[in-house]
PDB file of N, CA and C in Angstrom:
ATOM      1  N   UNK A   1       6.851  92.710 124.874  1.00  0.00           N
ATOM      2  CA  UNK A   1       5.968  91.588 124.608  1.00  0.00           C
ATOM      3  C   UNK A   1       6.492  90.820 123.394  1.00  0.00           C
ATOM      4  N   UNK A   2       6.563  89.340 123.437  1.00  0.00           N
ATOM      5  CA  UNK A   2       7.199  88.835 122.496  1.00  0.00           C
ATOM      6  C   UNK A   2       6.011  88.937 121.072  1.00  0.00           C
ATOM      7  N   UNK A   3       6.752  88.610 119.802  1.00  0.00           N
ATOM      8  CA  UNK A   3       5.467  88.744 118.577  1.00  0.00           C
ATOM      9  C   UNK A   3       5.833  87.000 118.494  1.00  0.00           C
ATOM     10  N   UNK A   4       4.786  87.200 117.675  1.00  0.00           N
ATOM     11  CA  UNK A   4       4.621  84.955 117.009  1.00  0.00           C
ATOM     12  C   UNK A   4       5.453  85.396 115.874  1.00  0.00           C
ATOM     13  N   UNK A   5       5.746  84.146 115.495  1.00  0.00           N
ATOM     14  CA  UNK A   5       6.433  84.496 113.949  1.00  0.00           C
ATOM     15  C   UNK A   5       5.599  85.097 112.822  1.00  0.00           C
ATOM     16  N   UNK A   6       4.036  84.624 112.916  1.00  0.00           N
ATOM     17  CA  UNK A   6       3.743  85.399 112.016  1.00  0.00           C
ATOM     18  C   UNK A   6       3.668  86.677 111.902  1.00  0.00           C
ATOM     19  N   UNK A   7       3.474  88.051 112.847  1.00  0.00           N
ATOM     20  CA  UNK A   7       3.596  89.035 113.191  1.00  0.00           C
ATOM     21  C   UNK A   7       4.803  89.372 112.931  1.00  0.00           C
ATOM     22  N   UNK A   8       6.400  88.567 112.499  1.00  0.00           N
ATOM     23  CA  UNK A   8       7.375  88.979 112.715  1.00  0.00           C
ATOM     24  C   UNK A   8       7.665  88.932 111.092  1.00  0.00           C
ATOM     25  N   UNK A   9       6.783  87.863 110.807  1.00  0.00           N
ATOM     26  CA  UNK A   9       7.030  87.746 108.835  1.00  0.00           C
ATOM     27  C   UNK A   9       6.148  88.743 108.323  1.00  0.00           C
ATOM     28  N   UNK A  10       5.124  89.379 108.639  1.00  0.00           N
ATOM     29  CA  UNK A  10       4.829  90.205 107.950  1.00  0.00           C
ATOM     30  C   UNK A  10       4.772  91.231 108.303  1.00  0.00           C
ATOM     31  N   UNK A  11       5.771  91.862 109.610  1.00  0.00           N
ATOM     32  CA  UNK A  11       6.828  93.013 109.547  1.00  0.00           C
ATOM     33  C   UNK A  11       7.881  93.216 108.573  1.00  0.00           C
ATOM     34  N   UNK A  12       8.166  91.984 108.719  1.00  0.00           N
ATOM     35  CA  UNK A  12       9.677  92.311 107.806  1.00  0.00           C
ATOM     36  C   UNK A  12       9.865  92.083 106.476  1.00  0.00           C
ATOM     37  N   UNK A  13       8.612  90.799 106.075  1.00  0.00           N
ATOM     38  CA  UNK A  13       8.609  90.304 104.992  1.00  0.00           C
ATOM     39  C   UNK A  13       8.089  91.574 103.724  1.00  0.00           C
ATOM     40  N   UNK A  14       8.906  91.526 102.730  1.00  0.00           N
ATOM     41  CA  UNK A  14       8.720  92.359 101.530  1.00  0.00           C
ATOM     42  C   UNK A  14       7.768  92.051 100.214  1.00  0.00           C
ATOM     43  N   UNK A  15       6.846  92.615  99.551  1.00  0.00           N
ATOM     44  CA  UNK A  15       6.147  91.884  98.656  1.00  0.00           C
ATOM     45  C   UNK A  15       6.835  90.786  97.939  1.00  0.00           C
ATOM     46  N   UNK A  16       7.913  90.877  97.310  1.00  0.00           N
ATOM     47  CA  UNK A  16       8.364  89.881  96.430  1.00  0.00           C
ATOM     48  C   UNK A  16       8.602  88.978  97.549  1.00  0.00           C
ATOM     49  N   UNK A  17       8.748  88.818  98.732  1.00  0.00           N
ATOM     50  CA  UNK A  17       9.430  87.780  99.279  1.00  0.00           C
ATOM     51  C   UNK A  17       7.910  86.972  99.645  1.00  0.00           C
ATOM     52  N   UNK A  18       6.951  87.651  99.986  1.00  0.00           N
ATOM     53  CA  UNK A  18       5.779  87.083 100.286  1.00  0.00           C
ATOM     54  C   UNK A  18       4.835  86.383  99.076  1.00  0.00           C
ATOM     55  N   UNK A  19       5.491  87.059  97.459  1.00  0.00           N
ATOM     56  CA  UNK A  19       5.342  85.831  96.539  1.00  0.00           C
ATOM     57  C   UNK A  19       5.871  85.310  96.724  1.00  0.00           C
ATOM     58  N   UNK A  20       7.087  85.014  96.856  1.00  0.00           N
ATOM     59  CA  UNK A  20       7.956  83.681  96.388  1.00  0.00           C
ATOM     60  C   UNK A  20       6.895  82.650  97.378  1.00  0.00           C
ATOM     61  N   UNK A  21       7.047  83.430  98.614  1.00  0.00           N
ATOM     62  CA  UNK A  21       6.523  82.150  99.505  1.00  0.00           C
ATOM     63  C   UNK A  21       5.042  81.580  99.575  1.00  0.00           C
ATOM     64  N   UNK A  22       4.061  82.297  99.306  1.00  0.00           N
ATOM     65  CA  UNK A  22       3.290  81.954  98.592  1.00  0.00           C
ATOM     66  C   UNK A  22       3.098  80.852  97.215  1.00  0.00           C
ATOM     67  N   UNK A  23       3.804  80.956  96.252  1.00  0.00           N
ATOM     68  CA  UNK A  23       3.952  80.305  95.047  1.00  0.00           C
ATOM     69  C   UNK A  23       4.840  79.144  95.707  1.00  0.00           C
ATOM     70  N   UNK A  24       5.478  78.924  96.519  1.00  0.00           N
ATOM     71  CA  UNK A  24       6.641  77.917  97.056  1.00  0.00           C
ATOM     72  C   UNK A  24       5.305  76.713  98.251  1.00  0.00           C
ATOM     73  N   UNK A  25       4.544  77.806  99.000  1.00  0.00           N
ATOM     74  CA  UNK A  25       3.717  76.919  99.995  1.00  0.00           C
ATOM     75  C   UNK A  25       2.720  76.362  98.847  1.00  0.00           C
ATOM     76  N   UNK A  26       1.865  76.805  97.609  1.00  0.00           N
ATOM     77  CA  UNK A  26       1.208  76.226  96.605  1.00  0.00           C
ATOM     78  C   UNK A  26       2.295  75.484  96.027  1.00  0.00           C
ATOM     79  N   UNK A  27       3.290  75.337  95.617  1.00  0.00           N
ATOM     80  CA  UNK A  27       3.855  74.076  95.376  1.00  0.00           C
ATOM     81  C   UNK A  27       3.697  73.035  96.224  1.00  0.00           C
ATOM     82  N   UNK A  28       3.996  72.762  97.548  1.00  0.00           N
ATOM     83  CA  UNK A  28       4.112  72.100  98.407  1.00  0.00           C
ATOM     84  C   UNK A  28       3.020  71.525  98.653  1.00  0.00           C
ATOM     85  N   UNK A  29       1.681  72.397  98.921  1.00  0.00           N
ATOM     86  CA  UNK A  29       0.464  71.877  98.572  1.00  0.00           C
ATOM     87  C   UNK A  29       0.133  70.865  97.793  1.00  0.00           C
ATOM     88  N   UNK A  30       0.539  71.072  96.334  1.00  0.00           N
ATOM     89  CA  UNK A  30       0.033  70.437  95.033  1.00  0.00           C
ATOM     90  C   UNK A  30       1.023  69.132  95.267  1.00  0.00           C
ATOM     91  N   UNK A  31       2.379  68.953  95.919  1.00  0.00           N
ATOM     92  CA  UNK A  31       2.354  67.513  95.855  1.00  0.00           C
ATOM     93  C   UNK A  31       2.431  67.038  97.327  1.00  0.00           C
ATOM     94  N   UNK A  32       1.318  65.882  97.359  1.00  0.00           N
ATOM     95  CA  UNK A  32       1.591  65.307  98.321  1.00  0.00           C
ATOM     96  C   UNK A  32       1.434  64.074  98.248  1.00  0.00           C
ATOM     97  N   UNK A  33       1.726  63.045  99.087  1.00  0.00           N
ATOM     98  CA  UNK A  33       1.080  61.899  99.446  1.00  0.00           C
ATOM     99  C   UNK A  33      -0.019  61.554  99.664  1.00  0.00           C
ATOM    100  N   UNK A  34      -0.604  60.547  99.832  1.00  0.00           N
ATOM    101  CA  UNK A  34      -1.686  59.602  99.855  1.00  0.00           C
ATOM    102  C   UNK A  34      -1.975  59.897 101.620  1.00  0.00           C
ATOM    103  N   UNK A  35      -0.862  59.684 102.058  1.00  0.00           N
ATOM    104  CA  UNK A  35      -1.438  59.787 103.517  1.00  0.00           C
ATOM    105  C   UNK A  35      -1.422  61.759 104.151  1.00  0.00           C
ATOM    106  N   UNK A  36      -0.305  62.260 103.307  1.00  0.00           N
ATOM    107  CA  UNK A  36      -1.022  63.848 103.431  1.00  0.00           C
ATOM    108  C   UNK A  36      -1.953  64.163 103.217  1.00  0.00           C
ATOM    109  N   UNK A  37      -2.475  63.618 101.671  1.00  0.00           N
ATOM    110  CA  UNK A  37      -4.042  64.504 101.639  1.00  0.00           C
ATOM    111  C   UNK A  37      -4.914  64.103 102.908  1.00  0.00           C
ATOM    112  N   UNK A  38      -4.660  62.457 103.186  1.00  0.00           N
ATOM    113  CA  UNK A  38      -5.923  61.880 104.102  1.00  0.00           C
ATOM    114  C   UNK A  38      -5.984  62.973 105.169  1.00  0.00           C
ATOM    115  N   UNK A  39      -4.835  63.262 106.024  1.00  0.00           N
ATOM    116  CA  UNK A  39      -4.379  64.304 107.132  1.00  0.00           C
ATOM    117  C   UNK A  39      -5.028  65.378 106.836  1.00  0.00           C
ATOM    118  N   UNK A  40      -4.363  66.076 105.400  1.00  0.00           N
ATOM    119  CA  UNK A  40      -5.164  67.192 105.432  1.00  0.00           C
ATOM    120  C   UNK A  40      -6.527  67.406 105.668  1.00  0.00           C
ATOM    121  N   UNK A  41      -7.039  66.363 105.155  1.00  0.00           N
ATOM    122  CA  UNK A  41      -8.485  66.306 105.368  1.00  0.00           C
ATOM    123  C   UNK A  41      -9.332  66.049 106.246  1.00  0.00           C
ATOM    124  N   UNK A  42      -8.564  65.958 107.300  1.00  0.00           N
ATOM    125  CA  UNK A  42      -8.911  65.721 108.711  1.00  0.00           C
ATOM    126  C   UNK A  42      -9.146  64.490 109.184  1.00  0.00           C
ATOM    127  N   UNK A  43      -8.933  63.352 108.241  1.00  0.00           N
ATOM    128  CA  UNK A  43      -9.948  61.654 108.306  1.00  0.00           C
ATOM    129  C   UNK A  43      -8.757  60.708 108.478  1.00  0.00           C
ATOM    130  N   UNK A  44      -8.878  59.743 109.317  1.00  0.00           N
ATOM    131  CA  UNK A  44      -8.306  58.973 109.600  1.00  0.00           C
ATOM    132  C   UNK A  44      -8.335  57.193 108.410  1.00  0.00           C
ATOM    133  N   UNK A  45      -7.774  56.963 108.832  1.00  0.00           N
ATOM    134  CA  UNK A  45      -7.445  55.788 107.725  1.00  0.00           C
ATOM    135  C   UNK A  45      -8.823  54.843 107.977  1.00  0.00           C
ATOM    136  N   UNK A  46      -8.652  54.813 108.896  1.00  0.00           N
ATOM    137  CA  UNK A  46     -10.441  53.912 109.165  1.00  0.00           C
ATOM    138  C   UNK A  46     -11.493  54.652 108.345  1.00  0.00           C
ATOM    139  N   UNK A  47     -12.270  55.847 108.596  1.00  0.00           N
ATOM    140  CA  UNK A  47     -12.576  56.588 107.727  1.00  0.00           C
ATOM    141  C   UNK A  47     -12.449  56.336 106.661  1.00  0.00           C
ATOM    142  N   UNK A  48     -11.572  56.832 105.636  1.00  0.00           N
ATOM    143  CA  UNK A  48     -10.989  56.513 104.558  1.00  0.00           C
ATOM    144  C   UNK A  48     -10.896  55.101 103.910  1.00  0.00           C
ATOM    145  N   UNK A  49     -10.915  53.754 104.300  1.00  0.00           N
ATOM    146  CA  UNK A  49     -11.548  52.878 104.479  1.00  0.00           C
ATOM    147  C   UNK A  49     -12.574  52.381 104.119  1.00  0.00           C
ATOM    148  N   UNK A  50     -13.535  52.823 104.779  1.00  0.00           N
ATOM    149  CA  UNK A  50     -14.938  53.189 104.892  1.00  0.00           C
ATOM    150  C   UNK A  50     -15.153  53.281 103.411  1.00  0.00           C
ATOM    151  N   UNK A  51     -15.178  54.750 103.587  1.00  0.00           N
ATOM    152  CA  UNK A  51     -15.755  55.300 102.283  1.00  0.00           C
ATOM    153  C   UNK A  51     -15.479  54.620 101.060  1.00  0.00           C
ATOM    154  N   UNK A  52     -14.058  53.948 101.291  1.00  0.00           N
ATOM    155  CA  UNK A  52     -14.040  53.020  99.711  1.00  0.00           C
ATOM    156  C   UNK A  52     -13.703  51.731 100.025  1.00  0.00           C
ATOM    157  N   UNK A  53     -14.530  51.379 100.644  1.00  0.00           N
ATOM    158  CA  UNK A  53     -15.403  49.697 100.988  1.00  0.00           C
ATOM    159  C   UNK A  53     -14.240  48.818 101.123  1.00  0.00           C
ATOM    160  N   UNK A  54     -13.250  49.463 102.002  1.00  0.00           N
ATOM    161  CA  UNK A  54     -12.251  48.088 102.728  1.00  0.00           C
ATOM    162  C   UNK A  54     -11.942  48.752 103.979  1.00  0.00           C
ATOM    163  N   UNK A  55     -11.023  47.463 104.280  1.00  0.00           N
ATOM    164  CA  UNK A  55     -11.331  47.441 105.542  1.00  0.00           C
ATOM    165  C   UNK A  55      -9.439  48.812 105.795  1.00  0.00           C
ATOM    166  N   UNK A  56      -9.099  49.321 107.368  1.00  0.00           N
ATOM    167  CA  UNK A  56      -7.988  49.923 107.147  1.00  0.00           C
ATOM    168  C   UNK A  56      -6.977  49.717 107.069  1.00  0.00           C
ATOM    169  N   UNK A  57      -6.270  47.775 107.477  1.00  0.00           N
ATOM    170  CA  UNK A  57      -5.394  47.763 107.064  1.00  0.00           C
ATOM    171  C   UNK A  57      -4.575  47.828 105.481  1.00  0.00           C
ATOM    172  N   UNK A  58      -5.951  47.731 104.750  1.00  0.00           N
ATOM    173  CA  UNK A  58      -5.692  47.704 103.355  1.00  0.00           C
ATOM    174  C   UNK A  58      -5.699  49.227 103.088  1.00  0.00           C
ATOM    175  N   UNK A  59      -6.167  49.873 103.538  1.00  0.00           N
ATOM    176  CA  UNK A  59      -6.065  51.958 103.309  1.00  0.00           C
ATOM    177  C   UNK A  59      -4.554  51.824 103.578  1.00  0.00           C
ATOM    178  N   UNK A  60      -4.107  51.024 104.906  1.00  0.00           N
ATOM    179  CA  UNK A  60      -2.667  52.003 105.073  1.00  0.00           C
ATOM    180  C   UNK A  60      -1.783  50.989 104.088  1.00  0.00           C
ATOM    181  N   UNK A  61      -1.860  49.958 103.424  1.00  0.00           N
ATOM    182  CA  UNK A  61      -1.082  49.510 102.670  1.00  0.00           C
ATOM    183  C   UNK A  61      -1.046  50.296 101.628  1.00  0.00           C
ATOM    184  N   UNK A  62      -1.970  50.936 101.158  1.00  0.00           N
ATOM    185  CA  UNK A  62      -2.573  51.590 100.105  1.00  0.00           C
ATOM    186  C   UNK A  62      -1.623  52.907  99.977  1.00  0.00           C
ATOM    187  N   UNK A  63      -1.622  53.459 101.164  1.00  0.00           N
ATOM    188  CA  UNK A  63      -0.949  54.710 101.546  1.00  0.00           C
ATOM    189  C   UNK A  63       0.700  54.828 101.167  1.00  0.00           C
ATOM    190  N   UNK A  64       1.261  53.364 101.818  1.00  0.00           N
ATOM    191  CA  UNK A  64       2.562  52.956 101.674  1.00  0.00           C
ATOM    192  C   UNK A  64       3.404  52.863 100.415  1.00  0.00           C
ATOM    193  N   UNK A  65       2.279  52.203  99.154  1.00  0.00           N
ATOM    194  CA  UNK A  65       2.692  51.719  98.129  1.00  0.00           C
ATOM    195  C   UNK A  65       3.248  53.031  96.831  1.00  0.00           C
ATOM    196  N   UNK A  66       3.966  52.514  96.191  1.00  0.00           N
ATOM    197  CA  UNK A  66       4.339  53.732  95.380  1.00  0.00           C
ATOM    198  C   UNK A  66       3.854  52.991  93.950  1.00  0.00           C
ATOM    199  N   UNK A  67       3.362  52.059  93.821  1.00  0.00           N
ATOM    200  CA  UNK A  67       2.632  51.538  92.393  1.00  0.00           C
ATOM    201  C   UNK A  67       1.171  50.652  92.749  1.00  0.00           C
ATOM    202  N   UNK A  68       0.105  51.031  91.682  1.00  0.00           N
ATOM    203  CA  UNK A  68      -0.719  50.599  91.928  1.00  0.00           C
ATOM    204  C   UNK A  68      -1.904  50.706  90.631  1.00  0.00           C
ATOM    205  N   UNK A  69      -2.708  50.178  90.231  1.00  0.00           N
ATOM    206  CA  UNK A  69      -4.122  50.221  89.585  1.00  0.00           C
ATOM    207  C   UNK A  69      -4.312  51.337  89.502  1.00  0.00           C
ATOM    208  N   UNK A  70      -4.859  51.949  88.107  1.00  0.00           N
ATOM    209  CA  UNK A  70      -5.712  53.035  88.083  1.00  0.00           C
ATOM    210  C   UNK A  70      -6.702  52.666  88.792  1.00  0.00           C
ATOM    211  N   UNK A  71      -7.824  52.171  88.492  1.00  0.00           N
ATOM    212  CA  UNK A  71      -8.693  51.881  89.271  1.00  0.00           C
ATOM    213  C   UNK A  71      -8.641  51.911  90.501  1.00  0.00           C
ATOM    214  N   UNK A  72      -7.630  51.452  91.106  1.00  0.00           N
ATOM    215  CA  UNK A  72      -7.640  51.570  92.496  1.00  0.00           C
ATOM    216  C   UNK A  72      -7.280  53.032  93.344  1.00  0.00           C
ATOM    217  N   UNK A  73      -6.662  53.546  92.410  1.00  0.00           N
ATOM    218  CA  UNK A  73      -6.191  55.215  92.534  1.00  0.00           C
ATOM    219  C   UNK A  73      -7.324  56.021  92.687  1.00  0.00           C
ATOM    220  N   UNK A  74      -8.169  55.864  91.456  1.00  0.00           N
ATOM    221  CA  UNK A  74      -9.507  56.368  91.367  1.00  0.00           C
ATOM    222  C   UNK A  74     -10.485  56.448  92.143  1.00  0.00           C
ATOM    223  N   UNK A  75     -10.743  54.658  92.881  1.00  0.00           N
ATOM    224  CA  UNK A  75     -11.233  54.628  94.080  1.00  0.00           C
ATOM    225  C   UNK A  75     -10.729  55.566  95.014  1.00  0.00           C
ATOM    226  N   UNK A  76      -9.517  55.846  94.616  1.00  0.00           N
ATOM    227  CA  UNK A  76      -8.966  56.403  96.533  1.00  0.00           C
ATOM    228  C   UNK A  76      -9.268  57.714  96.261  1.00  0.00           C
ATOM    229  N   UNK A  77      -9.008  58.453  95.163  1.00  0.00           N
ATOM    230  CA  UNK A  77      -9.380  59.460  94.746  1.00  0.00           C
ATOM    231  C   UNK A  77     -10.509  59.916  95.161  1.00  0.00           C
ATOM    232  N   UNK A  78     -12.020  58.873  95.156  1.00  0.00           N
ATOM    233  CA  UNK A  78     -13.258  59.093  94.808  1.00  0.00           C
ATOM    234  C   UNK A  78     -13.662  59.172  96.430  1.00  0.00           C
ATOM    235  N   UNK A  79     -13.060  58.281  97.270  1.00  0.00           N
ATOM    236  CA  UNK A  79     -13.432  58.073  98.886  1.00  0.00           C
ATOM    237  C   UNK A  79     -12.784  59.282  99.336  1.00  0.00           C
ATOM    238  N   UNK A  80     -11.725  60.281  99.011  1.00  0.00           N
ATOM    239  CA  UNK A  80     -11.028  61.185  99.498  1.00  0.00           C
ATOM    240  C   UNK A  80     -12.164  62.668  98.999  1.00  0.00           C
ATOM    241  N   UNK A  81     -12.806  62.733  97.949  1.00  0.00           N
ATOM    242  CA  UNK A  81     -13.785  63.479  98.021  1.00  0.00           C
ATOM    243  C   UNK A  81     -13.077  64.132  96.696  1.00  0.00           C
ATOM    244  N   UNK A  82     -12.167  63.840  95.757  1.00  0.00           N
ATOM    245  CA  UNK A  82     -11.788  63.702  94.597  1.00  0.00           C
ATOM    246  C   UNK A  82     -11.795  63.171  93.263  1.00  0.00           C
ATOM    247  N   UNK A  83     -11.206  63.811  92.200  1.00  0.00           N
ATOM    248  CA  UNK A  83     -11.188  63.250  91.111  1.00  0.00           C
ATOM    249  C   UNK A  83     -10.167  62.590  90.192  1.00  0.00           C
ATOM    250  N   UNK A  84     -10.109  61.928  90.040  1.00  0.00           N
ATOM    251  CA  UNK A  84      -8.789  61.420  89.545  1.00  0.00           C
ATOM    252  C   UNK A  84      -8.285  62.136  87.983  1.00  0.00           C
ATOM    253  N   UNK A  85      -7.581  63.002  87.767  1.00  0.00           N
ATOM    254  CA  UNK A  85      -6.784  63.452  86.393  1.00  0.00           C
ATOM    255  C   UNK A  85      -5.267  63.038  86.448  1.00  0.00           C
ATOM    256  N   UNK A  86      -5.105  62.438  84.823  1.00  0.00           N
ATOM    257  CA  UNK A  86      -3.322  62.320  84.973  1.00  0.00           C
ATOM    258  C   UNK A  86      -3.129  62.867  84.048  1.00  0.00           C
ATOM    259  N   UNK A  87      -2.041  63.916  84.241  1.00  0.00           N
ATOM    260  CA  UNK A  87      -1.244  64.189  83.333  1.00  0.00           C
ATOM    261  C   UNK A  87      -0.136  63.986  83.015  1.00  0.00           C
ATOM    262  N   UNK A  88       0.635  63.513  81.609  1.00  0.00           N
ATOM    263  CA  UNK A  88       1.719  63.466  81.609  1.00  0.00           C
ATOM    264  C   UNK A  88       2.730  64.542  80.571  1.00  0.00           C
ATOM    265  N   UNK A  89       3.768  64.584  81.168  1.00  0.00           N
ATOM    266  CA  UNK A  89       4.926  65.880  81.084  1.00  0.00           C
ATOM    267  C   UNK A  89       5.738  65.287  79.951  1.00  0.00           C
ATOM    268  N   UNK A  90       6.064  66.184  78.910  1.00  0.00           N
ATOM    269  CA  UNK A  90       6.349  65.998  77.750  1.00  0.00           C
ATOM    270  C   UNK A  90       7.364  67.139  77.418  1.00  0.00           C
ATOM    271  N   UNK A  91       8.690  66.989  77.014  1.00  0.00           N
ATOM    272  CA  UNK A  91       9.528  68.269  76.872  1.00  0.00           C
ATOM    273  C   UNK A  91       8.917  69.474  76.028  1.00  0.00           C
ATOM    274  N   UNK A  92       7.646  69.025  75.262  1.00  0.00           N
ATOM    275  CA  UNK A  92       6.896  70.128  74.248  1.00  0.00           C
ATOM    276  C   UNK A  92       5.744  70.688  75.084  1.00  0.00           C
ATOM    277  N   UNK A  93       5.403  69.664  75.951  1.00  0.00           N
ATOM    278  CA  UNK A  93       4.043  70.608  77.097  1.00  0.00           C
ATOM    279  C   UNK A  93       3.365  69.579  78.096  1.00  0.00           C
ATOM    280  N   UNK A  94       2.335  69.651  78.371  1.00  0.00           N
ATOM    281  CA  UNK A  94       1.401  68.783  78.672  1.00  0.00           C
ATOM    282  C   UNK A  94       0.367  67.706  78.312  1.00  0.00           C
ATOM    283  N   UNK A  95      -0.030  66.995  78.627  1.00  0.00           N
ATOM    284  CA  UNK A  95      -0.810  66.284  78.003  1.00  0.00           C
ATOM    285  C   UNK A  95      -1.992  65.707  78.949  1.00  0.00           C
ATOM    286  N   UNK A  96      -2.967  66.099  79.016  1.00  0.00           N
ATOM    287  CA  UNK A  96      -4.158  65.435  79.748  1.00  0.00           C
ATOM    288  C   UNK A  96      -4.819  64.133  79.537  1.00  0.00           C
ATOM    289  N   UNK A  97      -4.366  62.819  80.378  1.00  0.00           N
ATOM    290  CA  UNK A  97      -5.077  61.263  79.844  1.00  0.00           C
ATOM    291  C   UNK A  97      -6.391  61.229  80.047  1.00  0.00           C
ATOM    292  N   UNK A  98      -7.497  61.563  79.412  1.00  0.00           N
ATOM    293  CA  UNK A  98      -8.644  61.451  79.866  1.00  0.00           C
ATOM    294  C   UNK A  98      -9.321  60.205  79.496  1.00  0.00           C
ATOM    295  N   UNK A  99      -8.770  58.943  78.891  1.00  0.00           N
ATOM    296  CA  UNK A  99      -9.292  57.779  79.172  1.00  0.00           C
ATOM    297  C   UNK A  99      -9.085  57.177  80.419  1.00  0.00           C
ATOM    298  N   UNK A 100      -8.377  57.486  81.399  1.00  0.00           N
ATOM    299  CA  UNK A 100      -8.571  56.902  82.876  1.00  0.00           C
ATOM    300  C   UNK A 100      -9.536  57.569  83.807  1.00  0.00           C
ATOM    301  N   UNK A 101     -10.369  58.957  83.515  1.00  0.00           N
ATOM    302  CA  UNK A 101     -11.063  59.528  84.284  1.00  0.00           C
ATOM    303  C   UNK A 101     -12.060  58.971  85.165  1.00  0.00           C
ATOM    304  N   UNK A 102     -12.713  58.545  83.751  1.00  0.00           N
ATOM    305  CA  UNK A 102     -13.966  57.916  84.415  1.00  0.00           C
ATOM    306  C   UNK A 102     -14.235  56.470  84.768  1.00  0.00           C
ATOM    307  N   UNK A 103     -15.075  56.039  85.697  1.00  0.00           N
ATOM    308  CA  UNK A 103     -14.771  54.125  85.689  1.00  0.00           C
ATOM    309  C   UNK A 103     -15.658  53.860  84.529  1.00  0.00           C
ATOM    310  N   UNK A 104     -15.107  52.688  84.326  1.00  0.00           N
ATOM    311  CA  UNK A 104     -15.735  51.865  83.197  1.00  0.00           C
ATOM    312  C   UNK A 104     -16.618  51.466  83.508  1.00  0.00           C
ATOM    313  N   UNK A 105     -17.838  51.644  81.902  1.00  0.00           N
ATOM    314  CA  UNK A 105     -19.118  50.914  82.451  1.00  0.00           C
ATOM    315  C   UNK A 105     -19.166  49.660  83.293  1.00  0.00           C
ATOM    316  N   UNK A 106     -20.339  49.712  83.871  1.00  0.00           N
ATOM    317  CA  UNK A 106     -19.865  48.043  84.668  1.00  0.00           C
ATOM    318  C   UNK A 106     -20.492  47.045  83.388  1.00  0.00           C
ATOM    319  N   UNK A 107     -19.525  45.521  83.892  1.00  0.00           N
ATOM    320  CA  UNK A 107     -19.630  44.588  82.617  1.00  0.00           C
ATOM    321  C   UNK A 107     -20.896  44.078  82.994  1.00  0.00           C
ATOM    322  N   UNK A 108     -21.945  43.742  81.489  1.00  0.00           N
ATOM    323  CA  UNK A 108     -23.427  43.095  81.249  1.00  0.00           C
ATOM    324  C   UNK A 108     -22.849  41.543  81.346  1.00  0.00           C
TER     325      UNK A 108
END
Protein backbone atom coordinates (compact mmCIF):
# COMPACT_ATOMS: atom_id res chain seq x y z
CA UNK A 1 0.00 0.00 0.00
CA UNK A 2 1.48 3.22 -0.99
CA UNK A 3 2.10 5.93 2.27
CA UNK A 4 1.35 9.97 1.50
CA UNK A 5 4.33 11.88 2.08
CA UNK A 6 3.36 12.77 5.25
CA UNK A 7 3.47 9.24 6.72
CA UNK A 8 6.80 8.95 4.89
CA UNK A 9 8.27 12.30 6.71
CA UNK A 10 7.51 11.27 9.87
CA UNK A 11 8.95 7.78 9.43
CA UNK A 12 12.04 8.91 8.50
CA UNK A 13 12.18 12.35 9.63
CA UNK A 14 14.57 12.80 12.84
CA UNK A 15 13.86 15.31 15.72
CA UNK A 16 16.38 17.86 14.68
CA UNK A 17 15.26 17.62 11.16
CA UNK A 18 11.58 18.16 12.17
CA UNK A 19 12.91 21.45 13.95
CA UNK A 20 14.62 22.80 11.36
CA UNK A 21 11.46 22.37 9.39
CA UNK A 22 9.24 23.59 11.61
CA UNK A 23 11.27 26.91 12.43
CA UNK A 24 11.85 27.13 8.36
CA UNK A 25 7.68 26.63 7.62
CA UNK A 26 7.25 29.61 10.65
CA UNK A 27 9.56 31.60 8.69
CA UNK A 28 7.72 31.29 5.58
CA UNK A 29 4.60 31.96 7.37
CA UNK A 30 5.77 35.28 8.91
CA UNK A 31 6.55 36.70 5.45
CA UNK A 32 4.12 37.07 3.11
CA UNK A 33 2.32 39.15 0.75
CA UNK A 34 -0.70 41.15 0.70
CA UNK A 35 -2.38 38.77 -1.53
CA UNK A 36 -1.04 35.57 0.63
CA UNK A 37 -2.42 36.63 3.75
CA UNK A 38 -5.86 37.51 1.79
CA UNK A 39 -5.63 33.54 0.51
CA UNK A 40 -4.71 32.43 3.64
CA UNK A 41 -7.60 33.70 5.00
CA UNK A 42 -9.84 32.22 2.88
CA UNK A 43 -11.42 35.82 1.35
CA UNK A 44 -11.38 36.87 -1.88
CA UNK A 45 -10.43 40.35 -3.06
CA UNK A 46 -14.08 41.45 -3.36
CA UNK A 47 -14.45 40.56 0.23
CA UNK A 48 -11.50 42.26 1.22
CA UNK A 49 -12.76 45.25 -0.52
CA UNK A 50 -15.68 45.31 1.28
CA UNK A 51 -14.48 45.35 4.52
CA UNK A 52 -12.26 48.40 3.81
CA UNK A 53 -14.82 50.46 1.88
CA UNK A 54 -13.53 50.16 -1.84
CA UNK A 55 -14.41 48.83 -4.42
CA UNK A 56 -11.94 45.38 -5.80
CA UNK A 57 -10.28 46.70 -8.42
CA UNK A 58 -8.58 49.02 -6.06
CA UNK A 59 -7.87 45.78 -3.37
CA UNK A 60 -6.01 44.13 -6.28
CA UNK A 61 -4.03 47.27 -7.14
CA UNK A 62 -3.42 47.42 -3.58
CA UNK A 63 -2.12 43.85 -3.54
CA UNK A 64 0.27 44.57 -6.57
CA UNK A 65 1.96 47.65 -5.22
CA UNK A 66 5.22 47.45 -3.31
CA UNK A 67 4.88 51.24 -1.83
CA UNK A 68 2.17 52.80 -0.24
CA UNK A 69 0.53 55.06 2.83
CA UNK A 70 0.67 54.01 6.23
CA UNK A 71 -2.66 54.69 6.50
CA UNK A 72 -3.57 52.83 3.79
CA UNK A 73 -1.55 49.71 5.07
CA UNK A 74 -3.38 50.05 8.27
CA UNK A 75 -6.63 50.07 6.58
CA UNK A 76 -5.65 46.84 4.88
CA UNK A 77 -4.34 45.58 7.95
CA UNK A 78 -7.63 46.46 9.84
CA UNK A 79 -10.15 44.84 6.88
CA UNK A 80 -7.78 41.65 6.98
CA UNK A 81 -8.73 41.18 10.72
CA UNK A 82 -5.24 42.74 11.81
CA UNK A 83 -3.02 45.09 13.32
CA UNK A 84 -0.66 47.07 11.88
CA UNK A 85 3.11 47.04 13.85
CA UNK A 86 6.42 48.22 12.14
CA UNK A 87 9.42 47.40 13.06
CA UNK A 88 12.58 48.52 12.05
CA UNK A 89 16.05 46.42 11.99
CA UNK A 90 18.99 48.10 13.28
CA UNK A 91 22.58 46.33 13.37
CA UNK A 92 22.24 46.88 17.47
CA UNK A 93 18.52 45.26 17.61
CA UNK A 94 15.11 46.17 17.06
CA UNK A 95 13.07 48.89 17.25
CA UNK A 96 9.21 49.05 17.55
CA UNK A 97 7.44 52.41 15.60
CA UNK A 98 4.55 52.83 17.66
CA UNK A 99 3.53 56.23 16.32
CA UNK A 100 1.97 54.58 13.18
CA UNK A 101 -0.20 52.08 15.22
CA UNK A 102 -3.02 53.74 15.81
CA UNK A 103 -5.23 56.07 13.30
CA UNK A 104 -5.23 59.49 14.03
CA UNK A 105 -7.83 61.24 15.80
CA UNK A 106 -10.27 62.28 13.22
CA UNK A 107 -9.81 66.17 12.34
CA UNK A 108 -12.54 68.78 14.40
Amino acid sequence: MAKTFRELVARTGNAKTKRIAARRTQELLAEMVLSEIRAALGKTQTQMARAAGMKQPSWAKLEGQSDMLISTLRKVMKAMGGELELTVRFPQGRVRLKQFEFEPAAAK
